[in-house]
N, C-alpha and C. Protein backbone atom coordinates (compact mmCIF):
# COMPACT_ATOMS: atom_id res chain seq x y z
N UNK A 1 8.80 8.99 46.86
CA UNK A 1 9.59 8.45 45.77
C UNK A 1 10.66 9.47 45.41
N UNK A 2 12.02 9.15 45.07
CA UNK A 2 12.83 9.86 44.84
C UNK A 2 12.98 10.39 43.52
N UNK A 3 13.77 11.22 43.37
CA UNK A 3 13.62 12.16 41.97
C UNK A 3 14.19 11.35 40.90
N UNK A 4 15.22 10.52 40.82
CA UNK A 4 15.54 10.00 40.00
C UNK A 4 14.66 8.33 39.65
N UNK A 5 13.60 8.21 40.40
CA UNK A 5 12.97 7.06 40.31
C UNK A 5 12.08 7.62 39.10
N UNK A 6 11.29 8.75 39.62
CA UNK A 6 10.40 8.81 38.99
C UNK A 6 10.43 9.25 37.59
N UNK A 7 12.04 9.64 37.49
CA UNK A 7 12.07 10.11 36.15
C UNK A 7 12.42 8.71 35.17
N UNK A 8 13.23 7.77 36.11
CA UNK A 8 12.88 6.17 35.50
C UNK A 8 11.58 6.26 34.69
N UNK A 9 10.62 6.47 35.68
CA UNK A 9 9.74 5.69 35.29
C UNK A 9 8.87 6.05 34.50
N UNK A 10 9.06 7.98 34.37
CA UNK A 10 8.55 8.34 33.17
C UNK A 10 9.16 8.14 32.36
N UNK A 11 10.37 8.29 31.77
CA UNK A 11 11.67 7.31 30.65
C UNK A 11 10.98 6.01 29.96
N UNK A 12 10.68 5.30 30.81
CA UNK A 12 9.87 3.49 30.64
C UNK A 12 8.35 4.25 30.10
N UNK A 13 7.95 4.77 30.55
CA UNK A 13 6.50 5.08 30.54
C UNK A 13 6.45 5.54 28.29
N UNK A 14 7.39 6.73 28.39
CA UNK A 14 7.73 6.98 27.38
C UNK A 14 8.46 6.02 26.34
N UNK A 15 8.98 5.07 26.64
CA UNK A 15 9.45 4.49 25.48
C UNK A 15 8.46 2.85 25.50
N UNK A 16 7.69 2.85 26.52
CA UNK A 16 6.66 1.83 26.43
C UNK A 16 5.66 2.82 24.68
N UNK A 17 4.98 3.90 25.59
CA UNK A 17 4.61 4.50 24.39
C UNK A 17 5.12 4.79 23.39
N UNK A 18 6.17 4.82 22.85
CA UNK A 18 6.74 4.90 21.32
C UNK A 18 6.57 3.27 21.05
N UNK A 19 6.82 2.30 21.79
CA UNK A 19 7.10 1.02 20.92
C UNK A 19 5.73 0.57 21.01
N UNK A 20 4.48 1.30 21.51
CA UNK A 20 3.05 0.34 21.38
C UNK A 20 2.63 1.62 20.20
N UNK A 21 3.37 2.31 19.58
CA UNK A 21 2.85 3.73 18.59
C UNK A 21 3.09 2.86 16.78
N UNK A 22 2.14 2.67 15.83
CA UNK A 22 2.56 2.01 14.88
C UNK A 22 3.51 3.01 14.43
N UNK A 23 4.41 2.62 13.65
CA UNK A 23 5.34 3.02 12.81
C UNK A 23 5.20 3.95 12.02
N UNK A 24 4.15 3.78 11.10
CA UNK A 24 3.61 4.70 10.69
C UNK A 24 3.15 6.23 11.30
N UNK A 25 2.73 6.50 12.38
CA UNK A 25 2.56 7.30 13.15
C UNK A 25 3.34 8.09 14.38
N UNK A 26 5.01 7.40 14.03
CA UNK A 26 5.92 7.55 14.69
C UNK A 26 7.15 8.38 13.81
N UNK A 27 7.08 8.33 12.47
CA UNK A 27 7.99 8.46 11.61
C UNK A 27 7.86 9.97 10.64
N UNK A 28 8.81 10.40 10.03
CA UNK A 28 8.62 11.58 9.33
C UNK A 28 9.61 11.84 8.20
N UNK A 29 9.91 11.37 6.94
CA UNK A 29 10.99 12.11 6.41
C UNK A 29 11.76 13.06 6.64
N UNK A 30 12.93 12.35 7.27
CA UNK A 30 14.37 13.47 7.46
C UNK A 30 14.39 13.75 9.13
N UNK A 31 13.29 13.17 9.94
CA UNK A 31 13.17 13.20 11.53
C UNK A 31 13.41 12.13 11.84
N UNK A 32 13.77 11.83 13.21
CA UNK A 32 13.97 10.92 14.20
C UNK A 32 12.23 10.23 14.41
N UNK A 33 12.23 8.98 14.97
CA UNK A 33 11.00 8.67 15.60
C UNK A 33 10.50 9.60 16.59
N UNK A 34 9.02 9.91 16.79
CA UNK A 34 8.79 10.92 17.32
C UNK A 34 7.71 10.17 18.53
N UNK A 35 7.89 11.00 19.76
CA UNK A 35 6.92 10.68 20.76
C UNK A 35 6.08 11.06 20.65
N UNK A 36 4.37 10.47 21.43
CA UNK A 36 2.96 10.95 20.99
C UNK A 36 3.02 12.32 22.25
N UNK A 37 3.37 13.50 21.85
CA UNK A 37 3.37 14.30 22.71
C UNK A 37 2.08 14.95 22.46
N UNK A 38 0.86 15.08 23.33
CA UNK A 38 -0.11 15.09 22.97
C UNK A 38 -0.90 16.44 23.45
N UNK A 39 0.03 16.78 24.34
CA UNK A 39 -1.27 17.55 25.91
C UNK A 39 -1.28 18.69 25.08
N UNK A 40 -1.98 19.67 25.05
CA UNK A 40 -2.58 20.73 24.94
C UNK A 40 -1.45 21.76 25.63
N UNK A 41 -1.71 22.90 24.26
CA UNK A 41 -0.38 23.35 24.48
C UNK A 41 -0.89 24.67 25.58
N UNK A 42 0.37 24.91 26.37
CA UNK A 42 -0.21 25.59 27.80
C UNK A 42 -0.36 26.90 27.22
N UNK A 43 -1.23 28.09 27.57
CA UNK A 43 -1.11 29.40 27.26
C UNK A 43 -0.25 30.14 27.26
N UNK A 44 0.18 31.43 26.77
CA UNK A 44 1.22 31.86 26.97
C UNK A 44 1.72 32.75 28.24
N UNK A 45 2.81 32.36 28.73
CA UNK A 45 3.08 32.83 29.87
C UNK A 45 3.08 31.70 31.03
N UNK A 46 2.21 30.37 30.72
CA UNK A 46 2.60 29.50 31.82
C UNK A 46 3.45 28.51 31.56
N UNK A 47 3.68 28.65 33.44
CA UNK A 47 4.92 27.53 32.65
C UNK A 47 4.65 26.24 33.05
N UNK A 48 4.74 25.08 32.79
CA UNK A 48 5.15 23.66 33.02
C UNK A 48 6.50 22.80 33.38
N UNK A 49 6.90 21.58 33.97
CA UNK A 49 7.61 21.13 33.79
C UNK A 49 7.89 19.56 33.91
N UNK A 50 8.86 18.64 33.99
CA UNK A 50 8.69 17.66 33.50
C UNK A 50 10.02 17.00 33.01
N UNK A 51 10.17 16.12 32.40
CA UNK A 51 11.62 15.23 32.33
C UNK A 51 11.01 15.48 30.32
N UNK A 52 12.47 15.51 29.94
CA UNK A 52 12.50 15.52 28.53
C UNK A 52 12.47 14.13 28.36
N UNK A 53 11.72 13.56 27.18
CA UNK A 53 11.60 12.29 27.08
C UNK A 53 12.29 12.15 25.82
N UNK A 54 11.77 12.69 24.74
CA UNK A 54 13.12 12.89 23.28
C UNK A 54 13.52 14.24 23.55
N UNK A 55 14.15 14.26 22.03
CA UNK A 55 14.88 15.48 21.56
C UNK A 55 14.69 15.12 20.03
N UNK A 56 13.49 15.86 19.53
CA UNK A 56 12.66 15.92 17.93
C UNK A 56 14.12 16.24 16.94
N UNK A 57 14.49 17.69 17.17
CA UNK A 57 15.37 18.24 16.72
C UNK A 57 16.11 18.94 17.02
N UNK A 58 16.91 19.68 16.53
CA UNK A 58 17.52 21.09 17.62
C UNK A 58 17.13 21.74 18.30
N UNK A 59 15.87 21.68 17.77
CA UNK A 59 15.26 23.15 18.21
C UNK A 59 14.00 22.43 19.38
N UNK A 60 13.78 21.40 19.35
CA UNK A 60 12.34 20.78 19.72
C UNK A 60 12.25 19.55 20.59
N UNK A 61 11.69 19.90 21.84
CA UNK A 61 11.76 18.62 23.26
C UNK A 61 10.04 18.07 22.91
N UNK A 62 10.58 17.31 23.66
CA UNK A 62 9.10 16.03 24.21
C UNK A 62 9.23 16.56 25.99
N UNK A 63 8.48 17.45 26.27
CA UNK A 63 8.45 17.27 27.81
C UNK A 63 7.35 16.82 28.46
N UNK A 64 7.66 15.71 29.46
CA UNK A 64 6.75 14.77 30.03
C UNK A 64 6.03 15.33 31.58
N UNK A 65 5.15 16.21 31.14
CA UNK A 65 4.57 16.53 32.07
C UNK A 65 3.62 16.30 32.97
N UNK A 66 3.82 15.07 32.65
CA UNK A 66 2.31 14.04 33.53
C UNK A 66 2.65 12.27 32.81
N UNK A 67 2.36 11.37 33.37
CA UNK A 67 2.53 9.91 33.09
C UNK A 67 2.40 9.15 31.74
N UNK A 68 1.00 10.21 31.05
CA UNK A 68 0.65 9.62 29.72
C UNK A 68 1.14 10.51 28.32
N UNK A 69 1.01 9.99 27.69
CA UNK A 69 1.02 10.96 26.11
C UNK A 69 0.02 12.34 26.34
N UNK A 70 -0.58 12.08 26.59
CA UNK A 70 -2.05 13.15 27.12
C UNK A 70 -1.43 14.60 27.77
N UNK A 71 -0.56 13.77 28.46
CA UNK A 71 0.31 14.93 29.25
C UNK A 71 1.72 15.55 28.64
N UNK A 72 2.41 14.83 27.91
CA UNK A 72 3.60 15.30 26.88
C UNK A 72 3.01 16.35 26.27
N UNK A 73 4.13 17.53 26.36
CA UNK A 73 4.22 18.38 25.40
C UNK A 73 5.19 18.56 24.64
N UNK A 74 5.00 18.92 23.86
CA UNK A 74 6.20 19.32 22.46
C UNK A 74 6.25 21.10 22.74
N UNK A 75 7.49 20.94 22.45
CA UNK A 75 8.33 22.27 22.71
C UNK A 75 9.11 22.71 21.47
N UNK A 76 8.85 23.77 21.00
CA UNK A 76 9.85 24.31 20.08
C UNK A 76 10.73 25.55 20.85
N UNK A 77 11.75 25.11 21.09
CA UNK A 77 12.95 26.53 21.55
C UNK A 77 12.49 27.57 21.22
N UNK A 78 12.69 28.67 21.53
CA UNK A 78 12.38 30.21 20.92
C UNK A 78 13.98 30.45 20.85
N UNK A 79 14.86 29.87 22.06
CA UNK A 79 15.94 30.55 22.12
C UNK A 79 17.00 29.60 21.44
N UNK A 80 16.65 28.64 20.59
CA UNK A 80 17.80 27.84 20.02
C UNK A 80 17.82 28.36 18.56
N UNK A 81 19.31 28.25 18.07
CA UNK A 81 19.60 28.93 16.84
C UNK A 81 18.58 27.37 15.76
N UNK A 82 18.80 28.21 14.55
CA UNK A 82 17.90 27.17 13.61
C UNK A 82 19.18 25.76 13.30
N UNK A 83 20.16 26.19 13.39
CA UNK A 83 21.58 25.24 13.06
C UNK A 83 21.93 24.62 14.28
N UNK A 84 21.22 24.14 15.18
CA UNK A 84 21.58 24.14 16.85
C UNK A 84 21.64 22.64 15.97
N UNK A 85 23.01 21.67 16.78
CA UNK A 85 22.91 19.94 16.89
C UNK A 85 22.33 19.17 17.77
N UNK A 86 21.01 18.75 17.10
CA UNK A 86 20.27 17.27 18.18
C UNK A 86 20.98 17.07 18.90
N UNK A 87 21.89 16.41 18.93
CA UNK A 87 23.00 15.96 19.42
C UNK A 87 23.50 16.47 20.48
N UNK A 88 24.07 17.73 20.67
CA UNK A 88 24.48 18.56 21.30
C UNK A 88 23.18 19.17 22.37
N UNK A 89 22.28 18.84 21.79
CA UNK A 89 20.61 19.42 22.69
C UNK A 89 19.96 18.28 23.45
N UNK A 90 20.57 16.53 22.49
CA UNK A 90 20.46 15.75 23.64
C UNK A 90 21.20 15.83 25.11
N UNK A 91 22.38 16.16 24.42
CA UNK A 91 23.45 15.97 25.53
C UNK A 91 22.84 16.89 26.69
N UNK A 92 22.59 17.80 26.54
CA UNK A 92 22.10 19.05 27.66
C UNK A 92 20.45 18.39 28.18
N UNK A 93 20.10 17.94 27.67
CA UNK A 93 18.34 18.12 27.84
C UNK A 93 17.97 16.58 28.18
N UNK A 94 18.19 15.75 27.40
CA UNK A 94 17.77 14.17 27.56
C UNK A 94 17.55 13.86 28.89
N UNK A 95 16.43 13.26 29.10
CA UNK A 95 16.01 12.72 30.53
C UNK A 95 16.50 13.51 31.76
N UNK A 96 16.44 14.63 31.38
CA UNK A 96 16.75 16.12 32.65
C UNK A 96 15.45 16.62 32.70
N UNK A 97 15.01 16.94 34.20
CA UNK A 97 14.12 17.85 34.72
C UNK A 97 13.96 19.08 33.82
N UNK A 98 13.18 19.62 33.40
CA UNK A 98 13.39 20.95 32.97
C UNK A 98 12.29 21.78 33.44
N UNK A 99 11.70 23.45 33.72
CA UNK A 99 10.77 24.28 33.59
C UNK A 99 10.72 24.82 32.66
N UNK A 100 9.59 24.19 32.09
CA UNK A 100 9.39 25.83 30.48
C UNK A 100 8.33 26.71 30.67
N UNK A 101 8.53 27.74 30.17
CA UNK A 101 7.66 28.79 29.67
C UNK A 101 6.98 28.77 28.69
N UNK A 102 6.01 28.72 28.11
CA UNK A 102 4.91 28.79 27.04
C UNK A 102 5.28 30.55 26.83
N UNK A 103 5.47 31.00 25.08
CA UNK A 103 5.60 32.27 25.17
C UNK A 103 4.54 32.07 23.45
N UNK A 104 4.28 31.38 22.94
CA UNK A 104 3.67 31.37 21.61
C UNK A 104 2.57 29.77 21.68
N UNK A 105 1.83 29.19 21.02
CA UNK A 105 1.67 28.03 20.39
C UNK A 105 1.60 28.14 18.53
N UNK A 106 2.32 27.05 18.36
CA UNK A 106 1.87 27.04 16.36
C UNK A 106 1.25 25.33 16.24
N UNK A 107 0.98 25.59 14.88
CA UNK A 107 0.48 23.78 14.89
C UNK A 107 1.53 22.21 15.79
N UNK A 108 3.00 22.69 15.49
CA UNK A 108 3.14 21.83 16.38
C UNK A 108 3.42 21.63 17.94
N UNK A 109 2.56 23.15 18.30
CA UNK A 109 2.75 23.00 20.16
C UNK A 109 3.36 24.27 20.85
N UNK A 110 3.72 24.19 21.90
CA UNK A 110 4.62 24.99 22.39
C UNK A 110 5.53 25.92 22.26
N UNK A 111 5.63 26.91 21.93
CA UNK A 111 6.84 27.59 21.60
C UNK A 111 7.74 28.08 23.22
N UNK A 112 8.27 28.41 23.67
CA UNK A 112 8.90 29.00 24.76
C UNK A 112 10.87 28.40 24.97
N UNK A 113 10.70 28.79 26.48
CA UNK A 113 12.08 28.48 26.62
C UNK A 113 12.06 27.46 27.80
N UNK A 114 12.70 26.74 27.72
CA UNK A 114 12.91 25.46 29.01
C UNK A 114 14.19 25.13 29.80
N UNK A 115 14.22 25.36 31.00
CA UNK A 115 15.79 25.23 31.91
C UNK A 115 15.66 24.07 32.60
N UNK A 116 16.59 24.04 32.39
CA UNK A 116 17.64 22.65 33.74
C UNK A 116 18.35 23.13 34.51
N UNK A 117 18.04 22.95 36.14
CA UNK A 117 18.83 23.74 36.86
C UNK A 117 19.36 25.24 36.56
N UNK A 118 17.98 25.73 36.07
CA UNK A 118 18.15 27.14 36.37
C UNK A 118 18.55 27.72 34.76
N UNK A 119 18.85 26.93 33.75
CA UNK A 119 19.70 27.37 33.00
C UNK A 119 19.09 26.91 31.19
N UNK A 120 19.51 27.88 30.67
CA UNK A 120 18.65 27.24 29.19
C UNK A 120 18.81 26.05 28.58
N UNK A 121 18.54 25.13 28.52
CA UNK A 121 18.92 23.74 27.58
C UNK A 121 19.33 24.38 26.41
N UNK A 122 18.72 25.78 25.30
CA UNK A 122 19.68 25.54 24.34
C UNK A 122 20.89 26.11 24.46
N UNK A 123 21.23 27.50 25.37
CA UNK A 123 22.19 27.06 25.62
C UNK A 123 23.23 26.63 26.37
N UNK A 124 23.01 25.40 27.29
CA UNK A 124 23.73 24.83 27.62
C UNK A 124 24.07 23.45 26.22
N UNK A 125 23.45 23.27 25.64
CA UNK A 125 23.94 22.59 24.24
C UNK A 125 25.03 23.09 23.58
N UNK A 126 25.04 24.34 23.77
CA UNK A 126 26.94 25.31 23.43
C UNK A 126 28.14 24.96 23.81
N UNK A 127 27.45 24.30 25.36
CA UNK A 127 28.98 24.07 26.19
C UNK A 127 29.80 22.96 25.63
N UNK A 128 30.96 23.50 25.90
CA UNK A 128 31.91 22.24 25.24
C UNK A 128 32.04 20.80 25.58
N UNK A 129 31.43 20.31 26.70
CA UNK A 129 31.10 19.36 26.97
C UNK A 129 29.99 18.30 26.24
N UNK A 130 28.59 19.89 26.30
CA UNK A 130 27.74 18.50 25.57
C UNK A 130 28.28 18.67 23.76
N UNK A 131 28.66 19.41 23.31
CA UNK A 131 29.35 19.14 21.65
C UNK A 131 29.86 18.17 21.85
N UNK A 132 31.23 18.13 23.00
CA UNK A 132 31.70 16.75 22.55
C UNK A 132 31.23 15.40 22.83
N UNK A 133 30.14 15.70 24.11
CA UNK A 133 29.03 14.07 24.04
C UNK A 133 28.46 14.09 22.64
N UNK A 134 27.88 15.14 21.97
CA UNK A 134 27.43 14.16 20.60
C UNK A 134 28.60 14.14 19.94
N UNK A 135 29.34 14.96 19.47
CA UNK A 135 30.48 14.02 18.67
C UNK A 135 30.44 12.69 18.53
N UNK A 136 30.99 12.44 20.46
CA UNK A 136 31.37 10.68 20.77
C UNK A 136 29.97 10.03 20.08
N UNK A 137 28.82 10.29 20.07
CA UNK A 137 27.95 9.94 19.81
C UNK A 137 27.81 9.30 18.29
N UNK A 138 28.30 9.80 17.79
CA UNK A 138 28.05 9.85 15.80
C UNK A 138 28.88 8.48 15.89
């Protein structure tokens, strides 16, 4: 199966699971709907990888490291500023391959750093390109 199939089909896989997730259990004052990113957060020092399925916040991926929720992890950047734009972190990260590093866990998961082609998602969210995909976005 080719690389871009399968990231189809984790994409579908993932947004099957947000729309069978009640509402209630999807939602947060002042956040976006959130994926059931579930898996157990890896120790520190290993790494994982996987297709980003959201983008929580600036600072924070859904990476789909296996088919089910079971396997999603939640990622908090180490290396994204606290003022970093969703937006600008979709543009770089959304439904891209990435490898992360586990360098911490806190209650919500993962802490480390995660690349795309070699390179940091946060910052490639700097480049002037993905700023101006979210711009167009708003």
């Amino acid at each position: 199966m080719r690389c871009g199939a399968v990231a189809v089909m984790l994409l579908a896989a993932g947004l099957a699971a947000i729309a069978s997730t009640p509402a209630s259990a999807q939602t947060f004052p002042g956040r976006p709907p959130m994926a059931a990113c579930t898996a157990a957060v890896p120790a520190p020092g290993v790494s994982f990888s996987g297709t980003v399925l959201q983008v929580i916040d600036g600072r924070t991926l859904c990476v789909a490291a296996g088919p089910t929720p079971a396997d999603w992890v939640r990622v908090r950047l180490t290396d994204a500023p606290a003022d970093q734009d969703r937006g600008a972190l979709m543009a770089a990260a959304f439904a891209r391959s990435v490898v992360c590093v586990a360098t911490s866990a806190d209650e919500d998961g993962a802490r480390g750093v995660c690349l795309a082609d070699g390179r940091s998602v946060a910052a490639a969210a700097h480049d002037p390109d993905a700023v101006a995909e979210a711009a167009a976005w708003r």
